[in-house]
PDB file of N, CA and C in Angstrom:
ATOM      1  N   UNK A   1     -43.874 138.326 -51.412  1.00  0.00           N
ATOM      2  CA  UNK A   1     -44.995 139.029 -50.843  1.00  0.00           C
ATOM      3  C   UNK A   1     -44.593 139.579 -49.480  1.00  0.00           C
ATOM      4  N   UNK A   2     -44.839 140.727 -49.025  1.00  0.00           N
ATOM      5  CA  UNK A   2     -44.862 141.743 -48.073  1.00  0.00           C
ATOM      6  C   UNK A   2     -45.981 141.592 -46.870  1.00  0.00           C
ATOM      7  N   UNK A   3     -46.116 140.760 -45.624  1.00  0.00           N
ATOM      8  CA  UNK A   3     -47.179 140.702 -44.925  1.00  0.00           C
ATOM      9  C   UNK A   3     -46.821 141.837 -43.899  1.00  0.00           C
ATOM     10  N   UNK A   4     -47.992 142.533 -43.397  1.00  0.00           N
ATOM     11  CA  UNK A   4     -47.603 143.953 -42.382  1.00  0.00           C
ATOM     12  C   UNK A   4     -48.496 143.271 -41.716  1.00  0.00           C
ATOM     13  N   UNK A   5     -49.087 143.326 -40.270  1.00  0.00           N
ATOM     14  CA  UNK A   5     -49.683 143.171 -39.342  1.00  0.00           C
ATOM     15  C   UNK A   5     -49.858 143.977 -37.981  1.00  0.00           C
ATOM     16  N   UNK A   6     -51.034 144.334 -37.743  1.00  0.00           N
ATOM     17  CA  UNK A   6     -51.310 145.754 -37.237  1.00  0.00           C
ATOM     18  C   UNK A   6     -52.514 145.056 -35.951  1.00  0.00           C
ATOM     19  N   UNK A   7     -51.558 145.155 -34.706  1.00  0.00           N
ATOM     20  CA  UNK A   7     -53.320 144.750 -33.656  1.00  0.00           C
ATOM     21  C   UNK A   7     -54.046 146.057 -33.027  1.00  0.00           C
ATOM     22  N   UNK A   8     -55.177 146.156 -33.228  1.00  0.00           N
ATOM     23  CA  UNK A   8     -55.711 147.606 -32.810  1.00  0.00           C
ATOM     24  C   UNK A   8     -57.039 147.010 -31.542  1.00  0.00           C
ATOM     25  N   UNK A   9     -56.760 147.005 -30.591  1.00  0.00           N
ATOM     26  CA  UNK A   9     -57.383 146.425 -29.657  1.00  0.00           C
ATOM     27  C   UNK A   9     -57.939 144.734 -29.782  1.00  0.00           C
ATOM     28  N   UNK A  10     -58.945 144.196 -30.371  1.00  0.00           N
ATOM     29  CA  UNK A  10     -59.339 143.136 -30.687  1.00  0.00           C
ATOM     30  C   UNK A  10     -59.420 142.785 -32.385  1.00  0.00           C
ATOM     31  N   UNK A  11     -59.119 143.874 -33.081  1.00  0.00           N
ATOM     32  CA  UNK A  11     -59.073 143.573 -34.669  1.00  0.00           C
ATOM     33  C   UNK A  11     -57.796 143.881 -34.704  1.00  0.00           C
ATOM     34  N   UNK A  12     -57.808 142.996 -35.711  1.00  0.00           N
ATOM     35  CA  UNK A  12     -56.752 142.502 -36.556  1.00  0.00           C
ATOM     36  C   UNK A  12     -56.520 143.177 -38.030  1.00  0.00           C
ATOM     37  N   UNK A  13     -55.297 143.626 -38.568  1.00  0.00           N
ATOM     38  CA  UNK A  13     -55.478 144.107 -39.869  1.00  0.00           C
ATOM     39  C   UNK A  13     -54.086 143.236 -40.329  1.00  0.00           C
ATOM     40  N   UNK A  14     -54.390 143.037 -41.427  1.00  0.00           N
ATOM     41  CA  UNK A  14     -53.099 142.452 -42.235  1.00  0.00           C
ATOM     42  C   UNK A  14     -53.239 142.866 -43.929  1.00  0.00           C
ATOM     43  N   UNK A  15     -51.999 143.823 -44.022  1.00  0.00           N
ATOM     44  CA  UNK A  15     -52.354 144.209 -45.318  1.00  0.00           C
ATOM     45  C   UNK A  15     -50.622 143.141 -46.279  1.00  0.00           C
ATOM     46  N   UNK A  16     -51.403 142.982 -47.396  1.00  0.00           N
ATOM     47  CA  UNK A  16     -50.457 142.221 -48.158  1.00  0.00           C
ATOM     48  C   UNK A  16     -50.287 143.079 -49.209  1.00  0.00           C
ATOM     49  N   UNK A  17     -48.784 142.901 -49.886  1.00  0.00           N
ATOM     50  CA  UNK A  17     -48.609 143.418 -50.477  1.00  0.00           C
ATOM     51  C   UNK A  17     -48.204 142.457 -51.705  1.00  0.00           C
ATOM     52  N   UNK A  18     -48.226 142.543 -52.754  1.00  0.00           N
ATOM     53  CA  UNK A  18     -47.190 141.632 -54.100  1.00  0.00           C
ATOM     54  C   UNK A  18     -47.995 140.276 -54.557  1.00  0.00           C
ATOM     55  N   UNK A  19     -47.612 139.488 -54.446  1.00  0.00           N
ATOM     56  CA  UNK A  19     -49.115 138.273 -55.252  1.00  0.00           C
ATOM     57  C   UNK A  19     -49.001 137.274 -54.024  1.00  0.00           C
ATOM     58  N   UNK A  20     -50.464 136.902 -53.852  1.00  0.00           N
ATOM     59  CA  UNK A  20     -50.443 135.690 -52.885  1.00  0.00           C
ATOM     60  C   UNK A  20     -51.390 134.472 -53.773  1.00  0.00           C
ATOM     61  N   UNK A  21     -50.135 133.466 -53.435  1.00  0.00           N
ATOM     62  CA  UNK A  21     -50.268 132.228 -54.567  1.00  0.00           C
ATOM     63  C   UNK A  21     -49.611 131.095 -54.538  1.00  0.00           C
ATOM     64  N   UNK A  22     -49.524 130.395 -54.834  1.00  0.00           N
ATOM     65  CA  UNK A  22     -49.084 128.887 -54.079  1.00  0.00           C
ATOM     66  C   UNK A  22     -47.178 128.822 -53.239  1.00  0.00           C
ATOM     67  N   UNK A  23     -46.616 129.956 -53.814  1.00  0.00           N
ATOM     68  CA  UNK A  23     -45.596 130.338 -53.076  1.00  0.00           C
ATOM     69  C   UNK A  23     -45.898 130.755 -51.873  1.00  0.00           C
ATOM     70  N   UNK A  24     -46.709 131.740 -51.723  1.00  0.00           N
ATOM     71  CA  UNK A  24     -46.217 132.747 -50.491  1.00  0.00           C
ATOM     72  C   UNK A  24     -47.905 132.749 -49.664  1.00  0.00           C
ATOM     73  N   UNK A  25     -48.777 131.433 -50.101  1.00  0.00           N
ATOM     74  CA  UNK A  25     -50.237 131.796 -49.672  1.00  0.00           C
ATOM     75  C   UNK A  25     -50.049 130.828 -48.218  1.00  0.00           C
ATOM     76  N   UNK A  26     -48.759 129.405 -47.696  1.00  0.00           N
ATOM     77  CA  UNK A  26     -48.432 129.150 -46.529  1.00  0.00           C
ATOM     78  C   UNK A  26     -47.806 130.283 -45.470  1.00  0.00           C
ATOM     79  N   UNK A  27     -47.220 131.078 -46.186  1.00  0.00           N
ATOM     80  CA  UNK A  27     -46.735 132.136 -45.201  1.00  0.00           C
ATOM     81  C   UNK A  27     -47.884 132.960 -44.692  1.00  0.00           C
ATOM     82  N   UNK A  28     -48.741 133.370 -45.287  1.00  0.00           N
ATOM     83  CA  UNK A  28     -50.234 134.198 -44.985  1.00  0.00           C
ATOM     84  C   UNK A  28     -50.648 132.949 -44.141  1.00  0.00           C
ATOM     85  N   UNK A  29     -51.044 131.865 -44.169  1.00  0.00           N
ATOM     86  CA  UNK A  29     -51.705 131.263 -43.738  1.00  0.00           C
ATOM     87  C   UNK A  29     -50.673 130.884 -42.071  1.00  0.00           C
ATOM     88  N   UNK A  30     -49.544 130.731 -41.880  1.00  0.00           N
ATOM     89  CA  UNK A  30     -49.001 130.233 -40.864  1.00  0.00           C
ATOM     90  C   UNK A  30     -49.167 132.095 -39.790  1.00  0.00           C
ATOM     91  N   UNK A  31     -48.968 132.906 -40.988  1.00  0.00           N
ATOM     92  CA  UNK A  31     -49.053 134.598 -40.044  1.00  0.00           C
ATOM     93  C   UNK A  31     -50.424 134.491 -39.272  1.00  0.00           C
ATOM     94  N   UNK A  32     -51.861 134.336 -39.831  1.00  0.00           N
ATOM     95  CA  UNK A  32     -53.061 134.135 -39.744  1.00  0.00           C
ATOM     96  C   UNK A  32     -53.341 133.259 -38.251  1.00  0.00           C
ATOM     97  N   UNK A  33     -52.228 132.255 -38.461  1.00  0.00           N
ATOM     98  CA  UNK A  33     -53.016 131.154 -37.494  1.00  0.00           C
ATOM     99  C   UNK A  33     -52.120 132.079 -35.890  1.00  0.00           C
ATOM    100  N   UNK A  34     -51.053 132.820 -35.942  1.00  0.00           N
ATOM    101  CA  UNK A  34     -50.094 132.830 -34.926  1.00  0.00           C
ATOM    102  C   UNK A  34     -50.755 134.071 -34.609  1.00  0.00           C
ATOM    103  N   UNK A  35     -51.885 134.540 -35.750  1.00  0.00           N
ATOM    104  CA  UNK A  35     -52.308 136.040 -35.131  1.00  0.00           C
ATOM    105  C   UNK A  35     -54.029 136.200 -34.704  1.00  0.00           C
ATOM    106  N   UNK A  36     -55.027 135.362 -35.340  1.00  0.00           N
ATOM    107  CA  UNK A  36     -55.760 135.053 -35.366  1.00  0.00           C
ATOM    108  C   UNK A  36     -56.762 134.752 -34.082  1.00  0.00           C
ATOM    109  N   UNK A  37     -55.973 133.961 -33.151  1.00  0.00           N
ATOM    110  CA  UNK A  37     -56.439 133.934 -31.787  1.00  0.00           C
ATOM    111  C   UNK A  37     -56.752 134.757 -30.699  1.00  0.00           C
ATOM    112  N   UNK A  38     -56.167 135.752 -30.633  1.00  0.00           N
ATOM    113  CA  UNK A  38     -56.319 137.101 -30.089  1.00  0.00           C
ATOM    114  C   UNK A  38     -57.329 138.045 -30.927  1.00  0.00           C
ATOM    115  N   UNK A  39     -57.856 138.122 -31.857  1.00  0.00           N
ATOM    116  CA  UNK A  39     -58.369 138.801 -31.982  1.00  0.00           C
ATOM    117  C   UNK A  39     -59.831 138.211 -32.872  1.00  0.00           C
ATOM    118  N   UNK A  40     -61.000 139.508 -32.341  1.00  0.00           N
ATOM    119  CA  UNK A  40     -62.189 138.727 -32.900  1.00  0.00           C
ATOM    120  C   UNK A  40     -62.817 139.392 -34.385  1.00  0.00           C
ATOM    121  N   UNK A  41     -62.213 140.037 -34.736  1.00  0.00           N
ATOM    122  CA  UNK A  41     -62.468 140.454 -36.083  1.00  0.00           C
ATOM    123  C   UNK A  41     -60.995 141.044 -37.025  1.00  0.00           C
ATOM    124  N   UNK A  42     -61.143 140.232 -38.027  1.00  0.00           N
ATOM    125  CA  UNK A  42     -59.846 140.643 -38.906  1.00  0.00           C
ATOM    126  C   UNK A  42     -60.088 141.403 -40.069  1.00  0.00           C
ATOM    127  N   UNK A  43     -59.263 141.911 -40.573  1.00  0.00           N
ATOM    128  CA  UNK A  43     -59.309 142.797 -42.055  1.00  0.00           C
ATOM    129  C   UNK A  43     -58.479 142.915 -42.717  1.00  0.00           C
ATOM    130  N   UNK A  44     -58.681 142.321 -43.814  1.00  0.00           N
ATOM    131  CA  UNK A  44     -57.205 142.051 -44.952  1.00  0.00           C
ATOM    132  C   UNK A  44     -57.555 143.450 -45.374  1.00  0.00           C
ATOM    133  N   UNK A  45     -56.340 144.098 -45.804  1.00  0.00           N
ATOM    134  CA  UNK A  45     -56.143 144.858 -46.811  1.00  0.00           C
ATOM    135  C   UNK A  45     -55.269 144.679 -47.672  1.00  0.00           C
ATOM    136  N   UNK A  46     -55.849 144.743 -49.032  1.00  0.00           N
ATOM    137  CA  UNK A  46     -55.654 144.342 -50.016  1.00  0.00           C
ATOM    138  C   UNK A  46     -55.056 145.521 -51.297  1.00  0.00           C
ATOM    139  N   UNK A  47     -54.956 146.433 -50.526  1.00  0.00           N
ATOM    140  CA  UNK A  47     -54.665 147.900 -51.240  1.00  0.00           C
ATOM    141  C   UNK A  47     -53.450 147.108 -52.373  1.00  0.00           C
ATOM    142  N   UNK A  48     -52.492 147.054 -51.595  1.00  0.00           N
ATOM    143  CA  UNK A  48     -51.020 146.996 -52.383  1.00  0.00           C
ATOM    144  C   UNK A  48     -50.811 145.210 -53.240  1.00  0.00           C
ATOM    145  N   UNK A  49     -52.160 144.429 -52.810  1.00  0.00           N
ATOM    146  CA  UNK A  49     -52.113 143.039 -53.639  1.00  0.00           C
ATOM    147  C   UNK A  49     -52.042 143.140 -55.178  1.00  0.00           C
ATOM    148  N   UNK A  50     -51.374 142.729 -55.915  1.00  0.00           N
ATOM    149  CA  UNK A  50     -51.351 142.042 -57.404  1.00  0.00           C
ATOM    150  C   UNK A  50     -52.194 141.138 -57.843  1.00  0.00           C
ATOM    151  N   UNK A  51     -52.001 140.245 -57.451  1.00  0.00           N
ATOM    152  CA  UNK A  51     -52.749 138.977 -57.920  1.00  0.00           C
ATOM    153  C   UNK A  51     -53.351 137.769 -56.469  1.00  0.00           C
ATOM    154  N   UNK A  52     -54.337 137.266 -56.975  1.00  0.00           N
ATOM    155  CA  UNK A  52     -54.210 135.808 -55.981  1.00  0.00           C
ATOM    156  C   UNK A  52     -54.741 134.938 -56.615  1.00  0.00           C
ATOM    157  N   UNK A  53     -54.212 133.573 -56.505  1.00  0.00           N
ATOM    158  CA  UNK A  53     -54.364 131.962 -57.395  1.00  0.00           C
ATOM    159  C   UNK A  53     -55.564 131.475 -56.197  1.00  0.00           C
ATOM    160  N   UNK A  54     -55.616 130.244 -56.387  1.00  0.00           N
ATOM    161  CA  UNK A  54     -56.503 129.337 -56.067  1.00  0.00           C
ATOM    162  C   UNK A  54     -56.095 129.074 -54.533  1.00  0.00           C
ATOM    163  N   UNK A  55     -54.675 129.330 -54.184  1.00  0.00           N
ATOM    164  CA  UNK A  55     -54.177 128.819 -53.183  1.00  0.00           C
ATOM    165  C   UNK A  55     -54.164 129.938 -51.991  1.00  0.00           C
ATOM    166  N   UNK A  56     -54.307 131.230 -52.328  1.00  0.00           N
ATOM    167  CA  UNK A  56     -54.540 132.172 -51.839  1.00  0.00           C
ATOM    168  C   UNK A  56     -55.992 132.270 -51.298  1.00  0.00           C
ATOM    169  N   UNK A  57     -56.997 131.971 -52.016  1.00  0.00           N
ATOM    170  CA  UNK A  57     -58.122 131.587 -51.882  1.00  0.00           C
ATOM    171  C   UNK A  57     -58.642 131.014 -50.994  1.00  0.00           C
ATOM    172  N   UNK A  58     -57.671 129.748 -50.677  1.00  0.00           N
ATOM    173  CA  UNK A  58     -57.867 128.651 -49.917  1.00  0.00           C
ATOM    174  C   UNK A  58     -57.536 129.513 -49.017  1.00  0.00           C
ATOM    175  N   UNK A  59     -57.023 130.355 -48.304  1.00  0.00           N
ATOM    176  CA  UNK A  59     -56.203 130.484 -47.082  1.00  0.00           C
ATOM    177  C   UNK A  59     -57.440 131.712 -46.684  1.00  0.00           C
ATOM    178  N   UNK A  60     -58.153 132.316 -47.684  1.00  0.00           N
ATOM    179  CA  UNK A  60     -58.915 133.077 -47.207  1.00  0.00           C
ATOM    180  C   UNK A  60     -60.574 132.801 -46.764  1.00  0.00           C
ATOM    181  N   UNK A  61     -60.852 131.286 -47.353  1.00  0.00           N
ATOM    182  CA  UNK A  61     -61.640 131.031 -47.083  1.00  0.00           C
ATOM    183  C   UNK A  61     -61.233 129.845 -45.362  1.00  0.00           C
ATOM    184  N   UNK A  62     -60.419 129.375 -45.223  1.00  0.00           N
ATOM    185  CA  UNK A  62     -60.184 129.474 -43.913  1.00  0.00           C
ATOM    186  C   UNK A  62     -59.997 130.146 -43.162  1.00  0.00           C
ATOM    187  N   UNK A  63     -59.546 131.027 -42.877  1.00  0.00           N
ATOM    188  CA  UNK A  63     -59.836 132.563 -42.108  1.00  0.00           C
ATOM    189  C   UNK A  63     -60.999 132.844 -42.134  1.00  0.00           C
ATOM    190  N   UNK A  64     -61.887 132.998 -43.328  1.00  0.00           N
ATOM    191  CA  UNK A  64     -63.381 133.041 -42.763  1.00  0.00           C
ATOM    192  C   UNK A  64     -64.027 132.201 -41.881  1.00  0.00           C
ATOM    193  N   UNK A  65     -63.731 131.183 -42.247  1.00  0.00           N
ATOM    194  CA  UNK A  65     -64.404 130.360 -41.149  1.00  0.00           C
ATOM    195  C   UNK A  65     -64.278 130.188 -39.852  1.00  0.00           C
ATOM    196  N   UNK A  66     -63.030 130.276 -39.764  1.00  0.00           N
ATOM    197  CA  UNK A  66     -62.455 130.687 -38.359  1.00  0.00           C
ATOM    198  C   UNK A  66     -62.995 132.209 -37.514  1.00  0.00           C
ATOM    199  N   UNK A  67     -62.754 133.197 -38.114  1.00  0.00           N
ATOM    200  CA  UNK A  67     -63.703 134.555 -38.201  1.00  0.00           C
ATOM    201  C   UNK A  67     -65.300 134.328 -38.101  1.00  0.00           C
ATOM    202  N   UNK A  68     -65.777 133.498 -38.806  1.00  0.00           N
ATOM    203  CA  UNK A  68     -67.212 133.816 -38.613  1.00  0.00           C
ATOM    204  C   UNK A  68     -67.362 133.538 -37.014  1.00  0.00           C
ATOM    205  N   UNK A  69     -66.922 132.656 -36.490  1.00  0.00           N
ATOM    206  CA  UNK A  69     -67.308 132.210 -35.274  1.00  0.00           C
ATOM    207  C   UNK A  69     -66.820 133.060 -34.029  1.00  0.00           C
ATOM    208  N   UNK A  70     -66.275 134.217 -34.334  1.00  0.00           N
ATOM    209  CA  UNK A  70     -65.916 135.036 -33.641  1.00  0.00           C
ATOM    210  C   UNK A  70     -65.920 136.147 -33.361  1.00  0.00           C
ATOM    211  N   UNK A  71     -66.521 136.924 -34.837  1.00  0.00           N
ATOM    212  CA  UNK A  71     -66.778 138.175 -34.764  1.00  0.00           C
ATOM    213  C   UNK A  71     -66.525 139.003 -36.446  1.00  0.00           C
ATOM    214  N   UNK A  72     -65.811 137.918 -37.175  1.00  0.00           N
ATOM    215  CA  UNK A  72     -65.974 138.792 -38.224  1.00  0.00           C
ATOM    216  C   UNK A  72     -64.840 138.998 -39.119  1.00  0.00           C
ATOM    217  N   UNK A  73     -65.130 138.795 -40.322  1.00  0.00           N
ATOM    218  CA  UNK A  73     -63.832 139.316 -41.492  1.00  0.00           C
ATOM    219  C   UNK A  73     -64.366 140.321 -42.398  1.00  0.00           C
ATOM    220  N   UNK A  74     -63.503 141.183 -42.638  1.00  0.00           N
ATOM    221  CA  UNK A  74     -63.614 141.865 -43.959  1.00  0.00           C
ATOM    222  C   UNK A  74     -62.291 141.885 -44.692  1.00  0.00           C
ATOM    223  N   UNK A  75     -62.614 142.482 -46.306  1.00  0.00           N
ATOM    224  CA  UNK A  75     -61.442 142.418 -47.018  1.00  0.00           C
ATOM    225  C   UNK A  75     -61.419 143.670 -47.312  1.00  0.00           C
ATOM    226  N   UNK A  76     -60.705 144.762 -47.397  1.00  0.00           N
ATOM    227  CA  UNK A  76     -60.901 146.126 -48.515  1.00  0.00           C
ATOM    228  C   UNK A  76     -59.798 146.836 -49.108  1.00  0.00           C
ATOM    229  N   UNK A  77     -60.210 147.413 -50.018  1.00  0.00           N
ATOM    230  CA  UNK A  77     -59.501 147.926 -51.001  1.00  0.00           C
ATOM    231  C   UNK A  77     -58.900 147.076 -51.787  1.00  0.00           C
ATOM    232  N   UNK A  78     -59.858 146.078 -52.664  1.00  0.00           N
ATOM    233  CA  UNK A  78     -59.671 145.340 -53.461  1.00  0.00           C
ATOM    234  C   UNK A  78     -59.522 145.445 -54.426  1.00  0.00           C
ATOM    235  N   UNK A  79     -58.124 145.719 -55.623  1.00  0.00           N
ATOM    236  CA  UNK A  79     -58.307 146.206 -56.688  1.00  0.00           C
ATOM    237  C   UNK A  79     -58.762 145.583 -57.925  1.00  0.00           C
ATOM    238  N   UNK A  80     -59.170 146.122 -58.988  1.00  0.00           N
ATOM    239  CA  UNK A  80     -60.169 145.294 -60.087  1.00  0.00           C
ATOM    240  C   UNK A  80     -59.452 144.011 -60.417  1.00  0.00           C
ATOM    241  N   UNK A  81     -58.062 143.470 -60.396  1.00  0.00           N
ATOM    242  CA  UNK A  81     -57.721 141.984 -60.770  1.00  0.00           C
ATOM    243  C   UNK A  81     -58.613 141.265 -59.886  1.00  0.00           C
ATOM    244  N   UNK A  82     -58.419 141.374 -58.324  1.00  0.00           N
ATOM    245  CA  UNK A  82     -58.541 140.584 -57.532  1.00  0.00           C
ATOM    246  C   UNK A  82     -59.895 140.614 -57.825  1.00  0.00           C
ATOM    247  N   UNK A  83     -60.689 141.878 -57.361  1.00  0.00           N
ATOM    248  CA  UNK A  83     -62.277 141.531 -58.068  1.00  0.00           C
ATOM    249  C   UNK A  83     -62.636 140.938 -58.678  1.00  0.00           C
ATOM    250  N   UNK A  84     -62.250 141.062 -59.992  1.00  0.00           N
ATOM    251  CA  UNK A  84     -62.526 139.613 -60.880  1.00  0.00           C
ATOM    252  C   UNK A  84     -62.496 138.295 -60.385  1.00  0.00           C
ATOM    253  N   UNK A  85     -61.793 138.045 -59.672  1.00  0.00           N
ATOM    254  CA  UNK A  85     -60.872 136.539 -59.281  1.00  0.00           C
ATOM    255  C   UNK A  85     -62.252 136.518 -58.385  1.00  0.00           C
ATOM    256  N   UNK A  86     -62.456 137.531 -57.411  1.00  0.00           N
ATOM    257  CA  UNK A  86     -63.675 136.683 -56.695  1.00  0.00           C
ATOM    258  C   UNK A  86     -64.957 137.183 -57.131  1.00  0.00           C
ATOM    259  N   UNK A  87     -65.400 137.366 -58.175  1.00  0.00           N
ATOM    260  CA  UNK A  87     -66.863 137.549 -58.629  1.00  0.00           C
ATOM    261  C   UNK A  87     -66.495 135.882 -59.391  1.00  0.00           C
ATOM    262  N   UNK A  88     -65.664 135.762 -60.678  1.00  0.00           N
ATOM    263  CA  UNK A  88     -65.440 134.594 -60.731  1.00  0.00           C
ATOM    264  C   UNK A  88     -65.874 133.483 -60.334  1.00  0.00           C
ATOM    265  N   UNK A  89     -64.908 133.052 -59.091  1.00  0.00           N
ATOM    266  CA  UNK A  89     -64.763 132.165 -57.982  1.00  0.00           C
ATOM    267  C   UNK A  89     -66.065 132.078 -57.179  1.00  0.00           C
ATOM    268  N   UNK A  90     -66.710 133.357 -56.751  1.00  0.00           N
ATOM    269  CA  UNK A  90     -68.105 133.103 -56.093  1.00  0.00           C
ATOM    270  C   UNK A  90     -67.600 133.838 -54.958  1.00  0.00           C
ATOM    271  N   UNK A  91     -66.163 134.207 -54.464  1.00  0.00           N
ATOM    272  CA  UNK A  91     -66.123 134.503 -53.471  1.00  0.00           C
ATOM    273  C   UNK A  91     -66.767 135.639 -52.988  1.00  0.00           C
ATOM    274  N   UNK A  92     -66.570 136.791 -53.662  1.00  0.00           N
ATOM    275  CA  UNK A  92     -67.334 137.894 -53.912  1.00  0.00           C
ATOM    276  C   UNK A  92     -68.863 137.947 -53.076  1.00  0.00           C
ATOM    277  N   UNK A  93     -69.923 136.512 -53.376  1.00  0.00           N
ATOM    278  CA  UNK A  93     -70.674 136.358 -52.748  1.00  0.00           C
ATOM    279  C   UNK A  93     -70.203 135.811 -51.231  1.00  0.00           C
ATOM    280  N   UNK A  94     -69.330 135.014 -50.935  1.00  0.00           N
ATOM    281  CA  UNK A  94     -69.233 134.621 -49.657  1.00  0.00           C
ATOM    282  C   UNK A  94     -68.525 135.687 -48.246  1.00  0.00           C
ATOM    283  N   UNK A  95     -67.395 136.470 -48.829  1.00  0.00           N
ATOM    284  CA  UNK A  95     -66.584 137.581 -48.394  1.00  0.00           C
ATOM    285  C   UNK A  95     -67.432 138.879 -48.140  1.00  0.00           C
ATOM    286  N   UNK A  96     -66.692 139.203 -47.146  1.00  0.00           N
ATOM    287  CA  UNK A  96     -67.488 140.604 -46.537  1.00  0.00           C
ATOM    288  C   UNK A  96     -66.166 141.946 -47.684  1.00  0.00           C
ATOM    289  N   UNK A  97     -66.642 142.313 -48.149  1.00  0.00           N
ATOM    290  CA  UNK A  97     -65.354 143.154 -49.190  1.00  0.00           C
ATOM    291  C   UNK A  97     -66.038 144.686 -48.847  1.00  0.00           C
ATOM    292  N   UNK A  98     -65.709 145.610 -48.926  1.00  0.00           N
ATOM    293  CA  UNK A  98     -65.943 146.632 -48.771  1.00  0.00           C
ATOM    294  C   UNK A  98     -64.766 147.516 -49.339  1.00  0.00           C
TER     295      UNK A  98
END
């Protein structure tokens, strides 16, 4: 997986590319925590993602939480696999997706 990371004053963008999943969902998660602090609203982009497992999941629902208390997450350009995965999962309801 391909992590890019982009700071545009106080947001944060991180677009992934290739599958995030019990391989490569600690590397998102260790990028997240080293980037996360500086800024009060983040935004995955998800344009170039494949797939994400359960473990990917996990890493995004910590980032929310961390985000809510600060200003804010979104996800976008989610393509129809991943959609599925979070209408599924419920995430769909919890995630700001656009």
């Amino acid at each position: 997986m391909k992590i890019t990371r982009n700071m545009n004053g106080n947001t944060l963008t991180v677009a992934l590319e290739g599958r995030l999943d019990t391989t490569t969902a600690p590397e998102l998660e260790q990028t997240l925590k080293d980037s996360m602090d500086a800024a009060s609203e983040l935004t995955l982009d998800f344009e170039k993602l494949e797939y994400i497992s359960s473990a990917g999941l996990r890493v995004l629902l910590s980032a929310h939480k961390v985000m809510a208390k600060k200003g804010g997450m979104k996800v976008v350009n989610v393509n129809e696999i991943v959609s599925e995965v979070f209408d599924v999962t419920g995430f769909a309801d919890i995630l700001n997706i656009e």
